[in-house]
N, C-alpha and C. Protein backbone atom coordinates (compact mmCIF):
# COMPACT_ATOMS: atom_id res chain seq x y z
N UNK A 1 17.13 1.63 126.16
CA UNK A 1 17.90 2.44 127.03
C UNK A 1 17.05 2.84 128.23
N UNK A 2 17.43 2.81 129.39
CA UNK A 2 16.72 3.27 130.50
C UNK A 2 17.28 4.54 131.31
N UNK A 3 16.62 4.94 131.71
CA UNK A 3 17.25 6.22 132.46
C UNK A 3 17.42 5.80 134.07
N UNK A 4 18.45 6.38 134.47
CA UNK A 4 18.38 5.56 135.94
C UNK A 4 18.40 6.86 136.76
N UNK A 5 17.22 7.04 137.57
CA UNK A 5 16.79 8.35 138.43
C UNK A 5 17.11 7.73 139.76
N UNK A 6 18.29 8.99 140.58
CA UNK A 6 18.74 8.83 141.95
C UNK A 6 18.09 9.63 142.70
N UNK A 7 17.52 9.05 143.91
CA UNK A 7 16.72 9.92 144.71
C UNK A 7 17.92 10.18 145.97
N UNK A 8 17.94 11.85 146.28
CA UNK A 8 18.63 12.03 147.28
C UNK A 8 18.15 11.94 148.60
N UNK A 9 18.51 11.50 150.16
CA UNK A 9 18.26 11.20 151.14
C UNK A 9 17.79 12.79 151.67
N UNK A 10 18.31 13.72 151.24
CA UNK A 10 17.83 15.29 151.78
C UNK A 10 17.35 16.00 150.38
N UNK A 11 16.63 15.40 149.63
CA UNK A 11 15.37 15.57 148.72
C UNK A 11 13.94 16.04 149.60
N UNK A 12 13.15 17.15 149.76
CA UNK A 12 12.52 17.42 150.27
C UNK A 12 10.82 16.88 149.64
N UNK A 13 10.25 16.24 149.55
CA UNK A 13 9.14 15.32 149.39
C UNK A 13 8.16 16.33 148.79
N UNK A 14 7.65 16.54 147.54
CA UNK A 14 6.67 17.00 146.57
C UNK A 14 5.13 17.13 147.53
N UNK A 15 4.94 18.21 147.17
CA UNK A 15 3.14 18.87 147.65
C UNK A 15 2.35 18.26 146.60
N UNK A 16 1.15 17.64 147.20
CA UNK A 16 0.17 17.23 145.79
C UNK A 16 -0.95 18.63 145.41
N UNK A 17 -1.08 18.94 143.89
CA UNK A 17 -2.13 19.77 143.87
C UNK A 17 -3.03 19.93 145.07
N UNK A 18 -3.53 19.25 145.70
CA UNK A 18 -4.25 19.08 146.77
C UNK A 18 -4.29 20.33 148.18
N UNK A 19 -2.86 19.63 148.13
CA UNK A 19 -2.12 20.09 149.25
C UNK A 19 -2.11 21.78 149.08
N UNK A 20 -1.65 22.15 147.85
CA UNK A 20 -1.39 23.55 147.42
C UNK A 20 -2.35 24.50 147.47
N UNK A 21 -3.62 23.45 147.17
CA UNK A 21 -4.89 24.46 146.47
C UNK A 21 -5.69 24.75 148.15
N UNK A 22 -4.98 23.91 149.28
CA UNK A 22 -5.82 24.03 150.54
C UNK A 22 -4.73 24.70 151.00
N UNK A 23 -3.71 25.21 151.28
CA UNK A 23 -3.37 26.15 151.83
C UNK A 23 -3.54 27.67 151.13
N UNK A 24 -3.20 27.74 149.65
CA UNK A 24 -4.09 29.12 149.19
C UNK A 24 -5.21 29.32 149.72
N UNK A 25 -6.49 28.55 149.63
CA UNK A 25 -7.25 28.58 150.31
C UNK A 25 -7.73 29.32 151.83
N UNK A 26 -6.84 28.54 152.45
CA UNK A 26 -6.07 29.13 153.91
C UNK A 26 -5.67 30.70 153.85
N UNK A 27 -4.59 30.59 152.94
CA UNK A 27 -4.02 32.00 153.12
C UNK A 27 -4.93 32.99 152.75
N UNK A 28 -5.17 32.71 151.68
CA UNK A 28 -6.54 33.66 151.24
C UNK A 28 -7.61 34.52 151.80
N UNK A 29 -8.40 33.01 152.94
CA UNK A 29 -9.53 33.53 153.73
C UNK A 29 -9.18 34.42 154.52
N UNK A 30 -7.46 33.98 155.54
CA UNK A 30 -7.71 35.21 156.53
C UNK A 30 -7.32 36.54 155.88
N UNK A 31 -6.66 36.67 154.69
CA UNK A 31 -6.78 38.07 154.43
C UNK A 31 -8.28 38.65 154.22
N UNK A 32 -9.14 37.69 153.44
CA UNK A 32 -9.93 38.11 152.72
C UNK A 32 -11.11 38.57 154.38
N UNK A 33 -11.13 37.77 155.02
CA UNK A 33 -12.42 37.80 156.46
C UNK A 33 -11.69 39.17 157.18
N UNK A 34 -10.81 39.75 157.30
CA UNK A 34 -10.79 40.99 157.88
C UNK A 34 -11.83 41.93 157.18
N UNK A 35 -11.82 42.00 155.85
CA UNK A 35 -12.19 43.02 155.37
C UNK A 35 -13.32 43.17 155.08
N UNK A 36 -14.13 41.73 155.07
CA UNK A 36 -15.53 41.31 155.22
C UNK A 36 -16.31 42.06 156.80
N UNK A 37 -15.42 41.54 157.40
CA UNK A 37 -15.89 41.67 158.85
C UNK A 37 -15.53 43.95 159.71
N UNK A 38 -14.94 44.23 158.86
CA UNK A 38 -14.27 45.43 159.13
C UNK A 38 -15.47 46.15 158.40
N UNK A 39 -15.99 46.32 157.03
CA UNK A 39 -16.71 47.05 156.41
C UNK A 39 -18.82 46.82 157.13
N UNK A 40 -18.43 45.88 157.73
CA UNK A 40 -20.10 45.75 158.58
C UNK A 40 -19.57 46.61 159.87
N UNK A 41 -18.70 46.21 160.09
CA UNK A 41 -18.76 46.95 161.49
C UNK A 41 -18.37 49.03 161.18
N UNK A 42 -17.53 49.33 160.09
CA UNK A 42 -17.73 50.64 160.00
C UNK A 42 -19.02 51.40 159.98
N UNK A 43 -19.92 50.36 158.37
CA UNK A 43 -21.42 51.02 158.68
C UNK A 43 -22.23 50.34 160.01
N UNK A 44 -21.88 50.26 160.85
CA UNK A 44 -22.58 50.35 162.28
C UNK A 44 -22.09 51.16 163.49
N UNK A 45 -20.75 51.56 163.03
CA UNK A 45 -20.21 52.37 163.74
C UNK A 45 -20.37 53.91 163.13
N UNK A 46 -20.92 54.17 161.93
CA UNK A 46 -21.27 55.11 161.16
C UNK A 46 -22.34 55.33 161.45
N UNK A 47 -23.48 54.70 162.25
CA UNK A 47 -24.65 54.69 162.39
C UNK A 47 -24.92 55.20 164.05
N UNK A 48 -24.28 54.91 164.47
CA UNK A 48 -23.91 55.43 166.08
C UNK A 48 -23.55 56.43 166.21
N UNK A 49 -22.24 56.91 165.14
CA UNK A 49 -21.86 58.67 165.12
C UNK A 49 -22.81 59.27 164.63
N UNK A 50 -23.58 58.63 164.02
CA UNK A 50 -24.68 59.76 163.21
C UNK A 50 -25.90 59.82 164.61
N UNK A 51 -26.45 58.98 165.42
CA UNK A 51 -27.15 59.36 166.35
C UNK A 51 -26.66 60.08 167.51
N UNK A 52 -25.15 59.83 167.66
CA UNK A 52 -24.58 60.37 169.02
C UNK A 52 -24.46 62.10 168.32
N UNK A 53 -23.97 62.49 167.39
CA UNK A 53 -24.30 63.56 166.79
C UNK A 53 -25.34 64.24 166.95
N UNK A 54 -26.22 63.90 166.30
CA UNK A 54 -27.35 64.39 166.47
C UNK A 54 -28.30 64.92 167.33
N UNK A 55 -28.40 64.06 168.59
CA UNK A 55 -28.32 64.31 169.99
C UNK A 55 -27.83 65.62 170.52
N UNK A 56 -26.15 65.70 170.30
CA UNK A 56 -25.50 66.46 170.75
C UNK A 56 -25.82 67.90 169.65
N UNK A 57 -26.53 67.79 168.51
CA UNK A 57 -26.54 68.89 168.03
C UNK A 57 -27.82 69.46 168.33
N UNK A 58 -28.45 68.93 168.64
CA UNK A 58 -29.95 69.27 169.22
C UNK A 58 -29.57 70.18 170.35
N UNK A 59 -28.59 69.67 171.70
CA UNK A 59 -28.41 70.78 172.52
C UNK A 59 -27.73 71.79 172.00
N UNK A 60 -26.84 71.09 171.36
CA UNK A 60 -26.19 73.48 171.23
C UNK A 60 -27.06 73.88 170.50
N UNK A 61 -27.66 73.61 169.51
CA UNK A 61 -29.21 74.49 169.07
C UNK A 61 -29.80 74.97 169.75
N UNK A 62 -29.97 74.15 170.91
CA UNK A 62 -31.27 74.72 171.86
C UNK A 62 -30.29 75.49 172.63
N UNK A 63 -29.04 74.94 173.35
CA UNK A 63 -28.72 76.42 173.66
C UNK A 63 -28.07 77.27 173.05
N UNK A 64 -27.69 77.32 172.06
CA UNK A 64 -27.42 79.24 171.26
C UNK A 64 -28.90 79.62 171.08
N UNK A 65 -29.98 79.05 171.26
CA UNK A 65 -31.13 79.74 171.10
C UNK A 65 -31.32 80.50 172.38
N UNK A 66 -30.71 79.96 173.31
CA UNK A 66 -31.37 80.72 174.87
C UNK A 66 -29.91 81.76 174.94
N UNK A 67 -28.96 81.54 174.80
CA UNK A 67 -27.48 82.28 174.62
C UNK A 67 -27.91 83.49 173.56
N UNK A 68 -28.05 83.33 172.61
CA UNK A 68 -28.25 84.46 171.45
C UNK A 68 -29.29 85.01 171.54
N UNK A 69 -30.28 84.38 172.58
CA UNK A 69 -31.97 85.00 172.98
C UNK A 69 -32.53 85.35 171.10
N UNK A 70 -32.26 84.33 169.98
CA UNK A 70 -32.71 84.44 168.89
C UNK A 70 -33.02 83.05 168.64
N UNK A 71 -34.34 82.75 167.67
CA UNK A 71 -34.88 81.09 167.39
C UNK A 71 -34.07 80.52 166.62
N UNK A 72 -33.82 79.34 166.63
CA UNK A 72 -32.73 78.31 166.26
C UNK A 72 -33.80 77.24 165.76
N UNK A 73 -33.06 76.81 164.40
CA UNK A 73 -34.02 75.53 164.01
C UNK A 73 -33.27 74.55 163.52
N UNK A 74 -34.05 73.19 163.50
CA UNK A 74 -33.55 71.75 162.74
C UNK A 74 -34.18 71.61 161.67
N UNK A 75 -33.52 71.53 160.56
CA UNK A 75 -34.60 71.02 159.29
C UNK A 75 -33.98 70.22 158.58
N UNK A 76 -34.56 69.11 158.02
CA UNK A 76 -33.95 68.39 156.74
C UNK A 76 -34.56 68.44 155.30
N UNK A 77 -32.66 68.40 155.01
CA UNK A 77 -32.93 68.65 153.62
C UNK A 77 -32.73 67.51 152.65
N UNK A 78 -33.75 67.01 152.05
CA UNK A 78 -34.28 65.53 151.38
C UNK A 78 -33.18 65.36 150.31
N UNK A 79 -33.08 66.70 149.45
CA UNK A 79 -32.59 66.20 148.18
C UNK A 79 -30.95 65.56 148.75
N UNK A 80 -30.22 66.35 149.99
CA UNK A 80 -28.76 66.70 149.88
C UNK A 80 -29.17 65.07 151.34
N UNK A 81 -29.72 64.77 151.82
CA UNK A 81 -29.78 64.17 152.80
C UNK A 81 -29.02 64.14 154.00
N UNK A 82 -29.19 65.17 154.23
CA UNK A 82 -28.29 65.83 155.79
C UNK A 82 -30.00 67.03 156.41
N UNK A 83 -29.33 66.96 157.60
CA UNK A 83 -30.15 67.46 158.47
C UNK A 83 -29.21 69.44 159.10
N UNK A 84 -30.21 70.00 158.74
CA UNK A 84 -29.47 71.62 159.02
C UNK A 84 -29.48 72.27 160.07
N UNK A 85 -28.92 72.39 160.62
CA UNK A 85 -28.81 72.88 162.18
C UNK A 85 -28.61 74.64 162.09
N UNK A 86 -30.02 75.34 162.19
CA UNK A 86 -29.12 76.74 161.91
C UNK A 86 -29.63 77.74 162.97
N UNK A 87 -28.27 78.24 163.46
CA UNK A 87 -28.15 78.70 164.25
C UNK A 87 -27.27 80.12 163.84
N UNK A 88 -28.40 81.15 164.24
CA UNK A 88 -27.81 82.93 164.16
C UNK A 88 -26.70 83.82 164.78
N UNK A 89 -26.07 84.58 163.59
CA UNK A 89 -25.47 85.15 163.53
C UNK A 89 -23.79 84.34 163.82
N UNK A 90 -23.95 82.83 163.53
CA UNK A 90 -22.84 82.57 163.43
C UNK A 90 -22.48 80.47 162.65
N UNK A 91 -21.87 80.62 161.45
CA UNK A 91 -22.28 79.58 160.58
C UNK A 91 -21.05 78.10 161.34
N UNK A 92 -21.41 77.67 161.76
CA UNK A 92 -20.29 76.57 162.34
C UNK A 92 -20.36 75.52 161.62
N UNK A 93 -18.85 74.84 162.02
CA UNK A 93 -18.48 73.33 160.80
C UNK A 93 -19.47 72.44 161.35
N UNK A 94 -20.21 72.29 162.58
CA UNK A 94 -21.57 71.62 162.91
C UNK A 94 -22.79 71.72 162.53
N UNK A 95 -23.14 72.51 161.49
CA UNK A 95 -24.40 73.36 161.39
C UNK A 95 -25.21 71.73 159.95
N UNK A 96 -24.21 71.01 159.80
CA UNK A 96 -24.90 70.34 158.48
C UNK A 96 -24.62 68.61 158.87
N UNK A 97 -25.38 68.09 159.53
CA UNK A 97 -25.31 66.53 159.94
C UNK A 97 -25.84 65.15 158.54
N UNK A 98 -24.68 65.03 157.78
CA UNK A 98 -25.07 64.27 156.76
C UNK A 98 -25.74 62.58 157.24
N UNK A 99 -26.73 62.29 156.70
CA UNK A 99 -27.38 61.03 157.15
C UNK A 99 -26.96 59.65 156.31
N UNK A 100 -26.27 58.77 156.93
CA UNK A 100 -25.81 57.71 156.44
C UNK A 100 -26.78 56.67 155.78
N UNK A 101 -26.22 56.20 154.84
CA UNK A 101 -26.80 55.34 153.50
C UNK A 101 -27.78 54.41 154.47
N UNK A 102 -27.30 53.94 155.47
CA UNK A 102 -28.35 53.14 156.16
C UNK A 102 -29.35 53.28 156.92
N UNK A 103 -29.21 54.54 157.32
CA UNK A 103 -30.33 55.21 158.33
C UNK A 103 -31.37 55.79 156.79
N UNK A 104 -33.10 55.56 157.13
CA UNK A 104 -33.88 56.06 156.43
C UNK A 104 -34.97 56.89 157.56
N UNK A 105 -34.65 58.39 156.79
CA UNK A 105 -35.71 59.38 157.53
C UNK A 105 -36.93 59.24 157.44
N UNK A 106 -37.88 58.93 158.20
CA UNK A 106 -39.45 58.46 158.25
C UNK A 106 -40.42 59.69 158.62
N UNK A 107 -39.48 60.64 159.13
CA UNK A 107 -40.35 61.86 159.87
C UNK A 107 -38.78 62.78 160.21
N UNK A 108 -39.37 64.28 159.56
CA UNK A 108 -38.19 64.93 160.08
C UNK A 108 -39.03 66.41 159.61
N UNK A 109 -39.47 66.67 160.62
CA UNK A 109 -40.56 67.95 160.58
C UNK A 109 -39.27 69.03 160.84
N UNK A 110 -39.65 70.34 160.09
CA UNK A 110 -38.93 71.36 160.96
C UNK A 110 -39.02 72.03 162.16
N UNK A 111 -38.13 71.72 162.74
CA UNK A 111 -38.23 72.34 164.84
C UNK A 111 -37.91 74.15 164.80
N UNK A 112 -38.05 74.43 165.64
CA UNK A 112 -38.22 75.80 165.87
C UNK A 112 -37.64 76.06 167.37
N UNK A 113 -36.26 76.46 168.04
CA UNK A 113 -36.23 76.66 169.34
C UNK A 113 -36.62 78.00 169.82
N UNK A 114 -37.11 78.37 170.51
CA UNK A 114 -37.40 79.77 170.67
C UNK A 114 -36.62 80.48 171.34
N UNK A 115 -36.66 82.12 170.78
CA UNK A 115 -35.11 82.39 172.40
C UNK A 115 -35.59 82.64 173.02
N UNK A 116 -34.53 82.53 173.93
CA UNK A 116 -34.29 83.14 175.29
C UNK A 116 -34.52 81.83 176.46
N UNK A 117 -35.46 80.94 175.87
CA UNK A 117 -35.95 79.64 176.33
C UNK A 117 -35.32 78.43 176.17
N UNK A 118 -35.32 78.30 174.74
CA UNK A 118 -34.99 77.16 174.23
C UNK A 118 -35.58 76.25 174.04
N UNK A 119 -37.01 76.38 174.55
CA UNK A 119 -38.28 75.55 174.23
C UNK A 119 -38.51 74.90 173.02
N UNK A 120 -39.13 74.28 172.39
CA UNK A 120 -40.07 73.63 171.13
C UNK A 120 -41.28 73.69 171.48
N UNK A 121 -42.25 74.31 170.55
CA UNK A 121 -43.70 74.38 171.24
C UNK A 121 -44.30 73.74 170.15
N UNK A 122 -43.81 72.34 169.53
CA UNK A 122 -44.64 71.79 168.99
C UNK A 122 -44.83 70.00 169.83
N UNK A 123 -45.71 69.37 169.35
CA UNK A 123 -45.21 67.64 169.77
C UNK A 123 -44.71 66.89 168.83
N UNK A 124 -43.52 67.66 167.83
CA UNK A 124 -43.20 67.03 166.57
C UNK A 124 -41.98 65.93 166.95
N UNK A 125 -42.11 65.02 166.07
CA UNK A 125 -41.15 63.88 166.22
C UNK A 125 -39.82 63.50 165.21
N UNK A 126 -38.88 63.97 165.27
CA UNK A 126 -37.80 63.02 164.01
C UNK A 126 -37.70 61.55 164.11
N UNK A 127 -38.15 60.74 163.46
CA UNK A 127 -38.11 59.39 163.10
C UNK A 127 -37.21 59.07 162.20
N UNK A 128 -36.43 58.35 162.01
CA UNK A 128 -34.97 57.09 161.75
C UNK A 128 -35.63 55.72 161.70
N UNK A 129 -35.29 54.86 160.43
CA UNK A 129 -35.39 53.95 160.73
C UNK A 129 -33.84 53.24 160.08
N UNK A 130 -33.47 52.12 161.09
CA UNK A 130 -32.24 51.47 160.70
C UNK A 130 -32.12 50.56 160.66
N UNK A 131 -31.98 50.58 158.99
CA UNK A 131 -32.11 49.19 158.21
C UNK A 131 -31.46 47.72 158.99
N UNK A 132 -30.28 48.41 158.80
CA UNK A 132 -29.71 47.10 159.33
C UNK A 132 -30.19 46.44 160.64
N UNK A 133 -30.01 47.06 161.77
CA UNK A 133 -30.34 47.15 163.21
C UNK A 133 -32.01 46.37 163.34
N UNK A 134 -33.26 47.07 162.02
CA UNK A 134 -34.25 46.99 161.62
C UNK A 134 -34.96 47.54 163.39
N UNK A 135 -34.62 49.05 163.33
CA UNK A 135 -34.90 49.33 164.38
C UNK A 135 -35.68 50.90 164.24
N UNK A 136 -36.71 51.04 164.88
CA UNK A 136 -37.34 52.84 164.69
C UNK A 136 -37.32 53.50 165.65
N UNK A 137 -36.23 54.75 165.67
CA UNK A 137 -35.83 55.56 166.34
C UNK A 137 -36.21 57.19 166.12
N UNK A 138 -36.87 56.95 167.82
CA UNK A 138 -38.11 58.27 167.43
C UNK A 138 -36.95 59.21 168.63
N UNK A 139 -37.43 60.59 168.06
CA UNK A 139 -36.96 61.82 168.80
C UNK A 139 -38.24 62.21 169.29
N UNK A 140 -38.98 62.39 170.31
CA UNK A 140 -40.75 63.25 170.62
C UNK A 140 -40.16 64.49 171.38
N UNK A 141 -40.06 65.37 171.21
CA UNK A 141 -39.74 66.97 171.73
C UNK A 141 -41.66 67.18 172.86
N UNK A 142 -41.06 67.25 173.35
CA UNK A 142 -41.89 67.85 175.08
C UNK A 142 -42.52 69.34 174.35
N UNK A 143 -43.48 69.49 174.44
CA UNK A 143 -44.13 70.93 174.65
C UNK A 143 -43.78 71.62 175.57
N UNK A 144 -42.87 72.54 175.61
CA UNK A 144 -42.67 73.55 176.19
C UNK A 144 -41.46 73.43 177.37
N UNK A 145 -40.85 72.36 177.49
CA UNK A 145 -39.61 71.86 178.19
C UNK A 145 -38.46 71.97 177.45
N UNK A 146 -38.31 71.74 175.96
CA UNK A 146 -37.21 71.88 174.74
C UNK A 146 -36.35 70.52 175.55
N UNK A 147 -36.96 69.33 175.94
CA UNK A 147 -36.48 68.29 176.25
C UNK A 147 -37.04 66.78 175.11
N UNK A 148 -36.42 66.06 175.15
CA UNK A 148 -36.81 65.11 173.76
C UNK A 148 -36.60 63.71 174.47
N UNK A 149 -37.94 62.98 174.20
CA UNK A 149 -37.76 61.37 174.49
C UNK A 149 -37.34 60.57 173.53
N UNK A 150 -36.50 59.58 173.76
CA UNK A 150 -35.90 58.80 172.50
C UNK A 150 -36.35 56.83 172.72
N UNK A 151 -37.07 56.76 172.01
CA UNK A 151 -37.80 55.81 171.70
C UNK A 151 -37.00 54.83 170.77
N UNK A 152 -36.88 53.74 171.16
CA UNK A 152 -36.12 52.55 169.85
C UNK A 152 -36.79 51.68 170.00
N UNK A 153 -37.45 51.25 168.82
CA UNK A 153 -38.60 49.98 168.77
C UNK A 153 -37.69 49.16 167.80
């Protein structure tokens, strides 16, 4: 007995394994390469807010120190790994700059602004180094200007 198989003229023509396993493939990657490419660029963009920060918290330190005519300091704190911005007689949502998984602190002496000035009367330096970037980013505070050079090697 034979079986007699009719092929229809608007029969749409069979995918070979082949065929199937290279377009999953396809579909796959571009979901999968956003998210590859999205999570490098957050921690580098996490790494930029944490210096543009920092920067900017250095001046209102230095000035509520000359504003409040009372000393204002930077210190970090190792165990919690954020840097403390404290500034008298008033506690702000700025006062605590947490340091990202990729940035490593190399030097982070405690600063001292003085009032009424706003000076630093030491030649102490905060040093950063960033891993990724593989870059060392120095803060050098001026004796007696309360101005800071920023160095990236």
């Amino acid at each position: 007995m034979q079986m007699l198989i009719i092929k229809s003229k608007h029969d749409p023509p069979g995918h070979t394994l082949l065929e199937t396993l290279l377009v999953l493939f396809i579909i796959s990657s571009l979901f999968i390469f956003p998210f590859v490419s999205i999570s490098s660029w957050q921690t580098r963009l996490a790494a930029y807010q944490f210096f543009d920060q920092f920067e900017r918290r250095i001046y209102a330190t230095q000035k509520a120190a000359i504003v409040n005519q009372e000393n204002t300091t930077i210190a970090y704190d190792n165990k919690q790994a954020q840097i403390i911005f404290t500034v008298p007689q008033q506690m702000s949502s700025w006062s605590v700059l947490k340091i990202p998984k990729e940035i490593e602190v190399r030097r982070a002496p405690t600063l001292i602004f003085a009032a009424k000035t706003g000076n630093e009367s030491s030649l102490n330096a905060y040093q950063f180094y960033w891993k990724e970037e593989k870059q060392l980013i120095s803060y050098q505070f001026q004796m007696g200007s309360g101005h800071y050079l920023k160095k990236v090697e």
